[in-house]
C-alpha atoms as a PDB file:
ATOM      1  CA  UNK A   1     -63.392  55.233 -13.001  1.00  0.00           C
ATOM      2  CA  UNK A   2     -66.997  54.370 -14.349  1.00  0.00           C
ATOM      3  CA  UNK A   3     -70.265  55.112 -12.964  1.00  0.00           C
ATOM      4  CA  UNK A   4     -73.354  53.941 -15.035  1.00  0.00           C
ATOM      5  CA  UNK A   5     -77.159  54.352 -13.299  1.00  0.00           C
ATOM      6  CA  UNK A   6     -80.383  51.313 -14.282  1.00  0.00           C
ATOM      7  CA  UNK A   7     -81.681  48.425 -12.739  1.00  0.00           C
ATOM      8  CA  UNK A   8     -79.783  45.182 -11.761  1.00  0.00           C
ATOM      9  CA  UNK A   9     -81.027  42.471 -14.400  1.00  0.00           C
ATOM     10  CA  UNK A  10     -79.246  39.731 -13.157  1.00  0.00           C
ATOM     11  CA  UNK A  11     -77.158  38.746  -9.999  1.00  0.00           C
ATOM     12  CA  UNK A  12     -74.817  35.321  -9.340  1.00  0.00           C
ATOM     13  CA  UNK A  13     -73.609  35.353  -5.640  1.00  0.00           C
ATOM     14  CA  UNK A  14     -71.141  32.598  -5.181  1.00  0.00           C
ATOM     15  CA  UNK A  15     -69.091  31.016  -2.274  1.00  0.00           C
ATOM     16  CA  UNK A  16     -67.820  28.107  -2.702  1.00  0.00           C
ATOM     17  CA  UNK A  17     -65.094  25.603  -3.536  1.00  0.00           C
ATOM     18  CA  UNK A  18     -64.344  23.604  -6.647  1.00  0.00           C
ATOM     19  CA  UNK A  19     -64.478  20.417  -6.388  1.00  0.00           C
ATOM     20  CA  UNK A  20     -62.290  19.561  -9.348  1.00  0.00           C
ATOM     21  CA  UNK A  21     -59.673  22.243  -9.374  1.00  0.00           C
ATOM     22  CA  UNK A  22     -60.125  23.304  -4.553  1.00  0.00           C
ATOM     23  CA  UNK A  23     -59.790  26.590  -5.928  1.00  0.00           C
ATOM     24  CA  UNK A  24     -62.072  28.979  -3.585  1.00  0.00           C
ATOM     25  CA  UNK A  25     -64.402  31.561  -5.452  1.00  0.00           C
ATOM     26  CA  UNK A  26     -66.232  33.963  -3.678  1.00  0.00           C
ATOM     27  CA  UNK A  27     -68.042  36.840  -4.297  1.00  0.00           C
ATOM     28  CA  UNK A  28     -71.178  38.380  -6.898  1.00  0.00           C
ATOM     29  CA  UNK A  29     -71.334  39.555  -9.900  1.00  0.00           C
ATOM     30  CA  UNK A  30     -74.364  41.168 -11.265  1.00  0.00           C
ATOM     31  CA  UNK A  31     -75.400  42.829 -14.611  1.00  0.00           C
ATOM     32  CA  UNK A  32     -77.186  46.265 -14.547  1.00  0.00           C
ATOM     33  CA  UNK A  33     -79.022  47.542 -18.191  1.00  0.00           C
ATOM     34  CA  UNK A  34     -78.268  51.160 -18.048  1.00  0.00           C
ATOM     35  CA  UNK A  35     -80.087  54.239 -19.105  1.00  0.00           C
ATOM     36  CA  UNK A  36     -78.484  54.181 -22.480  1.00  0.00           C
ATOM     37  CA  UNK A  37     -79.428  50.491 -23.104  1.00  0.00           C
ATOM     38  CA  UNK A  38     -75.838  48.981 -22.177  1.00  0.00           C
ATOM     39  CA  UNK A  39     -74.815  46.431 -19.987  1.00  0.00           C
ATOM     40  CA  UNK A  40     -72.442  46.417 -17.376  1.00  0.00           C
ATOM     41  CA  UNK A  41     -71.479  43.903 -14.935  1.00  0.00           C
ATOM     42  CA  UNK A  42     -70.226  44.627 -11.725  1.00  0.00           C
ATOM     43  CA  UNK A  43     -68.180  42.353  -9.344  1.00  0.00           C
ATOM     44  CA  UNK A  44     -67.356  42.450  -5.970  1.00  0.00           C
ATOM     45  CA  UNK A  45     -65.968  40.124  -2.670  1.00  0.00           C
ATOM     46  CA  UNK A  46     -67.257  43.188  -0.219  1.00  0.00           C
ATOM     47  CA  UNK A  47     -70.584  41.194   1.501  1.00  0.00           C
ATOM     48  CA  UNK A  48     -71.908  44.879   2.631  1.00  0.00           C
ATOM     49  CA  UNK A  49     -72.299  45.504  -1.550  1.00  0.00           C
ATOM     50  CA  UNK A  50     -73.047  41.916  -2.402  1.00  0.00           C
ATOM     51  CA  UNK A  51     -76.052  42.336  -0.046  1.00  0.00           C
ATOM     52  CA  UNK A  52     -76.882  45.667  -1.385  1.00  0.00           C
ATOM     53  CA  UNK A  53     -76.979  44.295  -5.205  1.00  0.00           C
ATOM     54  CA  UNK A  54     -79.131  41.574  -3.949  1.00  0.00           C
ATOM     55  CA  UNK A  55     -81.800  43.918  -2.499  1.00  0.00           C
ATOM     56  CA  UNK A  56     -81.280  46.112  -5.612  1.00  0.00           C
ATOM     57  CA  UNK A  57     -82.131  43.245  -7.701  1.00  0.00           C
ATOM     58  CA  UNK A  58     -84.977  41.972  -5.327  1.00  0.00           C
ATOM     59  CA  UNK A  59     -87.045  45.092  -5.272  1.00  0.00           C
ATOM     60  CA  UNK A  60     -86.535  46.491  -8.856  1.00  0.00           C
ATOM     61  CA  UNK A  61     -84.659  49.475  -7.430  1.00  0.00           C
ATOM     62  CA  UNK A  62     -82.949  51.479  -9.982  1.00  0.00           C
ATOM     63  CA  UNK A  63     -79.138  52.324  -8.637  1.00  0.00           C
ATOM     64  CA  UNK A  64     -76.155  54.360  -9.727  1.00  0.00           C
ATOM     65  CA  UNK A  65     -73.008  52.410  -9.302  1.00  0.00           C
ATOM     66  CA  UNK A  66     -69.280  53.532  -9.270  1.00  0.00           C
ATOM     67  CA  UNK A  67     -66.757  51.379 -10.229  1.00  0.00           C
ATOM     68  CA  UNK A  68     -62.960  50.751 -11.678  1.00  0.00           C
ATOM     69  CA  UNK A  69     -62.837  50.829 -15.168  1.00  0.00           C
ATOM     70  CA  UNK A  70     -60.289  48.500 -15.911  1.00  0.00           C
ATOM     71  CA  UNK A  71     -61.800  44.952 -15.866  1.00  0.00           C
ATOM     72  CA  UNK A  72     -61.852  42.738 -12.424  1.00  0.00           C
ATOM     73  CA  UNK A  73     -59.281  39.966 -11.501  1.00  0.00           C
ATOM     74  CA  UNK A  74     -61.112  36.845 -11.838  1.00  0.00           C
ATOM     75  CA  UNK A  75     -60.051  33.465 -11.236  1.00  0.00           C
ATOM     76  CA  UNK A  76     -61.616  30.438 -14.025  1.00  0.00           C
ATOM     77  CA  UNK A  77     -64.567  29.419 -11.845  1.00  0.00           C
ATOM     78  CA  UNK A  78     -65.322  33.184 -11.995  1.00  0.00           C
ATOM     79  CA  UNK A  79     -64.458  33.538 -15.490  1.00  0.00           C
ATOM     80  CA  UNK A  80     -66.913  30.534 -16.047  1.00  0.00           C
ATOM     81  CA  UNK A  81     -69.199  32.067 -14.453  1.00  0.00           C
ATOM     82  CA  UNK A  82     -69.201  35.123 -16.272  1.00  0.00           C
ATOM     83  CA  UNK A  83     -69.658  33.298 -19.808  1.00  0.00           C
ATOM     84  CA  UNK A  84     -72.382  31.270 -18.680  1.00  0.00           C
ATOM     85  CA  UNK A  85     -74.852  34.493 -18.582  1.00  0.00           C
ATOM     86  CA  UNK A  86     -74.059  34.883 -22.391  1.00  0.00           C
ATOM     87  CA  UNK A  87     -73.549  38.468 -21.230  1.00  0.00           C
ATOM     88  CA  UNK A  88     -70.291  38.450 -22.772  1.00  0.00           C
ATOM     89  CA  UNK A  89     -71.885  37.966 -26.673  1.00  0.00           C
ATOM     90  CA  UNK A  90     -74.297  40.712 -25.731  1.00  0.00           C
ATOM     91  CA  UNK A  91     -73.889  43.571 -27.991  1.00  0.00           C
ATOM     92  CA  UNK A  92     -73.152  46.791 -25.875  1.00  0.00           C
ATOM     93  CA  UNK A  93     -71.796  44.343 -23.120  1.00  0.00           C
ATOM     94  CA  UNK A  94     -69.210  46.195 -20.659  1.00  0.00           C
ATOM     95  CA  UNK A  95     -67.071  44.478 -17.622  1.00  0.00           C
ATOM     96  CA  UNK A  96     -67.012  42.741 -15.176  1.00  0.00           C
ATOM     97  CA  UNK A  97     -65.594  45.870 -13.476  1.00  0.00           C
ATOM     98  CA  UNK A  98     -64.846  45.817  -9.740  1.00  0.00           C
ATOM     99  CA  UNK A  99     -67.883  47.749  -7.864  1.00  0.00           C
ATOM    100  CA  UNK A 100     -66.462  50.547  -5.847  1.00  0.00           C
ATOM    101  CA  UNK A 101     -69.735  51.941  -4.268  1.00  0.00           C
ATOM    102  CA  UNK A 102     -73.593  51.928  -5.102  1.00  0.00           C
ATOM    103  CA  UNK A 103     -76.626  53.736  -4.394  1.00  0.00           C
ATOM    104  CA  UNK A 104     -80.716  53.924  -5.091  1.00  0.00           C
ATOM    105  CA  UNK A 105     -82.007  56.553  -7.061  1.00  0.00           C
ATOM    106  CA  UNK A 106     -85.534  55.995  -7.071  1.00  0.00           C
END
């Protein structure tokens, strides 16, 4: 288990299906820069910590978050979505990791 504390940089909430493939994805994902100048990104399905990333990232909160340390089950839209950012090429880049539990520090 991981737990890393910063500020969420960037959030993708997502529920939808594809049009090409019907496959359903669902969920957020969202990238925190830590303390030590890494990045992690987070993922979850919960809604109750999809909507607290998104009012993390909204008001510039900084958080601690908790999560699995083994990387999180995506499907390809997800995967997509996950080498879009670019985070992936980031040096110091860690995840997606499946969010266990959050909170503000600040």
């Amino acid at each position: 288990m991981g737990e890393s504390a910063g500020q969420i940089v960037f959030i993708n909430s997502h529920d939808y299906v594809s049009d090409v493939t019907g496959t359903a994805a669902v969920g957020c994902m969202a990238s925190m820069k830590t303390e030590d100048g890494k990045e992690v990104v987070v993922y979850t399905q919960s809604l109750r910590l999809q909507h607290t990333l998104e009012m993390a990232y909204a008001t510039g909160r900084k958080v601690r978050v908790d999560y699995f340390e083994s990387e999180a089950p995506l499907n390809e839209q997800q995967r997509l979505i996950a080498t879009a950012t670019g985070a992936e090429r980031a040096a110091g880049f860690e995840g997606p990791f499946n969010l266990k539990a959050m909170w503000t520090l600040e």
